[in-house]
Protein backbone atom coordinates (compact mmCIF):
# COMPACT_ATOMS: atom_id res chain seq x y z
CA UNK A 1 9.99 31.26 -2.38
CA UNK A 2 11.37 32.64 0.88
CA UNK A 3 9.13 33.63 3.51
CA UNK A 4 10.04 38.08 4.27
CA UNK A 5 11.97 37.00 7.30
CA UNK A 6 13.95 34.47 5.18
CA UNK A 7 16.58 35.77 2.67
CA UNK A 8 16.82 33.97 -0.64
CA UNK A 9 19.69 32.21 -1.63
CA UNK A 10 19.74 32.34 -5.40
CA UNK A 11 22.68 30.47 -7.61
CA UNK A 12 25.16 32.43 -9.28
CA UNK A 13 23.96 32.39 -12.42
CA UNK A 14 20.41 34.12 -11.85
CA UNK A 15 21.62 37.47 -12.02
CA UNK A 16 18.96 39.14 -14.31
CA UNK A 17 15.75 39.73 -15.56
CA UNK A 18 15.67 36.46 -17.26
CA UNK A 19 16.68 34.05 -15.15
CA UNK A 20 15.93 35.45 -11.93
CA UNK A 21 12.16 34.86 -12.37
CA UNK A 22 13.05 31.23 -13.63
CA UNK A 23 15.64 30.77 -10.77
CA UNK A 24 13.07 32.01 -8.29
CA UNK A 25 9.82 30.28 -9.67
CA UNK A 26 10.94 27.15 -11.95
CA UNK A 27 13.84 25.84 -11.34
CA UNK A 28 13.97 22.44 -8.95
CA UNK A 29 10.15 22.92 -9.10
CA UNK A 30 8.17 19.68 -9.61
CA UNK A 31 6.25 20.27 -12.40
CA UNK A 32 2.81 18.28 -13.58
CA UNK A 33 1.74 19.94 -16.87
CA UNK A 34 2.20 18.47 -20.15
CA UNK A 35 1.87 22.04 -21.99
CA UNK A 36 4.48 23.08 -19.51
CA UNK A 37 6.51 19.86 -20.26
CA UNK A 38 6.33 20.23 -23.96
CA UNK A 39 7.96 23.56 -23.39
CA UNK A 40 10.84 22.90 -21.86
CA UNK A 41 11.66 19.97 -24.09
CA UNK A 42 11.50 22.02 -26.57
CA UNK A 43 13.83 25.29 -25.28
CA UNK A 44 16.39 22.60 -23.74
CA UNK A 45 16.80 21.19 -27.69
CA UNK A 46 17.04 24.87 -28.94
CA UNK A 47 19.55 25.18 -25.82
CA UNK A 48 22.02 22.76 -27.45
CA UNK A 49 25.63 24.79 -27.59
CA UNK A 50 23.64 28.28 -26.62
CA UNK A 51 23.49 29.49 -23.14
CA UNK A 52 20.16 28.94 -21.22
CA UNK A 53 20.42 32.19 -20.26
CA UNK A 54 19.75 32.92 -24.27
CA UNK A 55 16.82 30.43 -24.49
CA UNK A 56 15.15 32.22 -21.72
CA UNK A 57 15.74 35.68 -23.62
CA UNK A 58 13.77 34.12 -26.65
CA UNK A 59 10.95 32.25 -25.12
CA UNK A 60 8.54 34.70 -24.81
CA UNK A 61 9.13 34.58 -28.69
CA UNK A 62 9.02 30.87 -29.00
CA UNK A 63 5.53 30.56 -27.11
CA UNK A 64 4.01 32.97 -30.05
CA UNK A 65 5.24 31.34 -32.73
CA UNK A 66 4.96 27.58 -31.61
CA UNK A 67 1.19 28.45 -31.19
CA UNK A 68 1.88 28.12 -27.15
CA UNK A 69 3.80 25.09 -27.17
CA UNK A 70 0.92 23.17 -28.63
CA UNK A 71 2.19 19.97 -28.75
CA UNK A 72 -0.27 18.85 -31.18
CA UNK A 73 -0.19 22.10 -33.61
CA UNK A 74 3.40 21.96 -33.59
CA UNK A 75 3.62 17.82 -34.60
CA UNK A 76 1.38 19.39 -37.80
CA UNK A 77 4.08 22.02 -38.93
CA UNK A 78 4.97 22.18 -42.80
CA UNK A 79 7.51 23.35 -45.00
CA UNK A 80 6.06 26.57 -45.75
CA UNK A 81 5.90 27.05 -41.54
CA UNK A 82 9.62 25.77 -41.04
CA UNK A 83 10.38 28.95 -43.67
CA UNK A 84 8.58 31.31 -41.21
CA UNK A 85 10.17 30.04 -38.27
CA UNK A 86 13.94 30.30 -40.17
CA UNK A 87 12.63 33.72 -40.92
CA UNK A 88 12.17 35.29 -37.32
CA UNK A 89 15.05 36.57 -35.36
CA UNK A 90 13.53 36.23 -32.49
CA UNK A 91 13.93 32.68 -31.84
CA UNK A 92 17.08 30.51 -32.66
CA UNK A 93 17.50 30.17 -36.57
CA UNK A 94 18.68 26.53 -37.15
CA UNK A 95 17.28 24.08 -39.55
CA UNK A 96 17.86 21.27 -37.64
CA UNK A 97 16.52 22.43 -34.19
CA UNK A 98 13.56 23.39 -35.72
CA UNK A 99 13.00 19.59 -37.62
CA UNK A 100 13.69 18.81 -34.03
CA UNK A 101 11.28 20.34 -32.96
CA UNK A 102 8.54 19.18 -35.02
CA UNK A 103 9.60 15.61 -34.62
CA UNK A 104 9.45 16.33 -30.69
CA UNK A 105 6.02 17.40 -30.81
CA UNK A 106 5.08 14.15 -32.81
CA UNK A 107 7.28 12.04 -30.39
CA UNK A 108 5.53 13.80 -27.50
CA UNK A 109 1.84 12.89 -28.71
CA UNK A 110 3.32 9.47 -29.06
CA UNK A 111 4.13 9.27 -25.63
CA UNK A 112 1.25 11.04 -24.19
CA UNK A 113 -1.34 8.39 -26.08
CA UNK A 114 1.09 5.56 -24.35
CA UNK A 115 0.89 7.01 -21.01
CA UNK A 116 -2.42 9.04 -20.68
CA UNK A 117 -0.05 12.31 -20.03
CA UNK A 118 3.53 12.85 -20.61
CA UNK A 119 3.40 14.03 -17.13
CA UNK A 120 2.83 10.15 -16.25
CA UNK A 121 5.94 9.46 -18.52
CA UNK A 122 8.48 11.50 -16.63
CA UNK A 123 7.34 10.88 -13.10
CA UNK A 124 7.80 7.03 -13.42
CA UNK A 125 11.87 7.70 -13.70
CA UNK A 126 10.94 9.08 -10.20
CA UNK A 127 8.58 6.50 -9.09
CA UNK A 128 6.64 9.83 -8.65
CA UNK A 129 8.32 11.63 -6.45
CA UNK A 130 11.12 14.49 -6.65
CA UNK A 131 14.68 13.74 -5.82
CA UNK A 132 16.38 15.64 -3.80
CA UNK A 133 20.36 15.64 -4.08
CA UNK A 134 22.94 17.04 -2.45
CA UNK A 135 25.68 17.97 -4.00
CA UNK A 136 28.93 18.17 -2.04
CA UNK A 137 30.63 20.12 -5.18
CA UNK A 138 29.75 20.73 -9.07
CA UNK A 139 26.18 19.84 -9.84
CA UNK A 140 26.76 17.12 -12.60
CA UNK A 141 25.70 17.28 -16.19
CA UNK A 142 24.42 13.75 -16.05
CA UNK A 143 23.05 11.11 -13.89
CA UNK A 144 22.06 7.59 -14.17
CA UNK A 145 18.59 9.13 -13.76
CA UNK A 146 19.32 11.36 -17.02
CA UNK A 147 21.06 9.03 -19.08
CA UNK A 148 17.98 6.07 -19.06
CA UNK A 149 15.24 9.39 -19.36
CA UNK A 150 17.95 10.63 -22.46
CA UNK A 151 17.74 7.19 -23.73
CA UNK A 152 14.27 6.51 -23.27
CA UNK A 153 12.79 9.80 -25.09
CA UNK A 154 15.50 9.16 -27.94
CA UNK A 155 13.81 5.88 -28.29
CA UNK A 156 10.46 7.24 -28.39
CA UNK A 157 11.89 10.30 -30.88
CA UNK A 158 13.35 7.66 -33.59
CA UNK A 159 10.17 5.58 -33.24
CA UNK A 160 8.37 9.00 -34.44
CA UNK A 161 10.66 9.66 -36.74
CA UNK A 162 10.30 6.34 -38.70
CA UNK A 163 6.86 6.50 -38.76
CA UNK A 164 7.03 10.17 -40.17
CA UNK A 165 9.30 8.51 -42.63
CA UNK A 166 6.49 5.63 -43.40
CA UNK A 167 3.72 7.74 -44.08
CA UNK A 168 5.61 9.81 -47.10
């Protein structure tokens, strides 16, 4: 955050209560938690076609009913909880987000059990530091960075996934 003296330059998308805070506070902030890790997975799959701007307008919604992005509370989720969750307006209602989102958490543990931490996981794309980029114009939607992370966790997702299917 700026210093008093210094005046903040914020993007032109944090224009409100929402995003502001996240502008401000989390965004291009290296982050080292797995609880906090397993929580933005999560919102950037309910993101998918939505604004993130409508994510951040719901997650104070998400965090009660995902049991505070529990990662391991979450990879137990049943039928009769997938109901509940279709049920509540507050977050977003779509069947296959929310199967998403239970195979996530199960994925996550996975990954977590391989590496000691998720935390551990991500960093490695990094060699464990943050990148800094500048951008001469529009910031890109994807990177060689992204893609081989993308491709990694999908990996690690359909691994999950077939061993859900296994165990029926």
């Amino acid at each position: 955050m700026a210093s008093p003296s210094e005046k903040l330059v914020r993007c032109r998308w944090a224009s409100n209560e929402y995003n502001i805070p996240y502008h401000d506070e989390e965004w291009g902030v290296p982050l080292h938690d797995d609880r906090k890790w397993f929580e933005l997975l999560i919102l950037e799959g309910a993101q998918a076609g939505l604004s993130w701007d409508t994510v951040l307008r719901k997650r104070d919604r998400y965090r009660q009913v995902l049991d505070g992005f529990d990662p391991e509370k979450v990879a137990r989720y049943d039928a009769k909880k997938v109901k509940q969750l279709l049920a509540d307006p507050g977050i977003i209602r779509n069947h296959l987000k929310i199967a998403a989102t239970i195979s996530n958490a199960q994925a996550f543990l996975k990954v977590q059990q391989e590496f000691g931490s998720f935390d551990n996981y991500i960093w490695r794309f990094m060699n464990g530091k943050p990148k800094q980029n500048a951008w001469k114009r529009k910031l890109p939607a994807r990177t060689k960075d992204s893609d081989t992370l993308s491709k990694d966790l999908a990996n690690a997702a359909s691994v999950s996934l077939a061993r859900q299917s296994a165990t029926r």
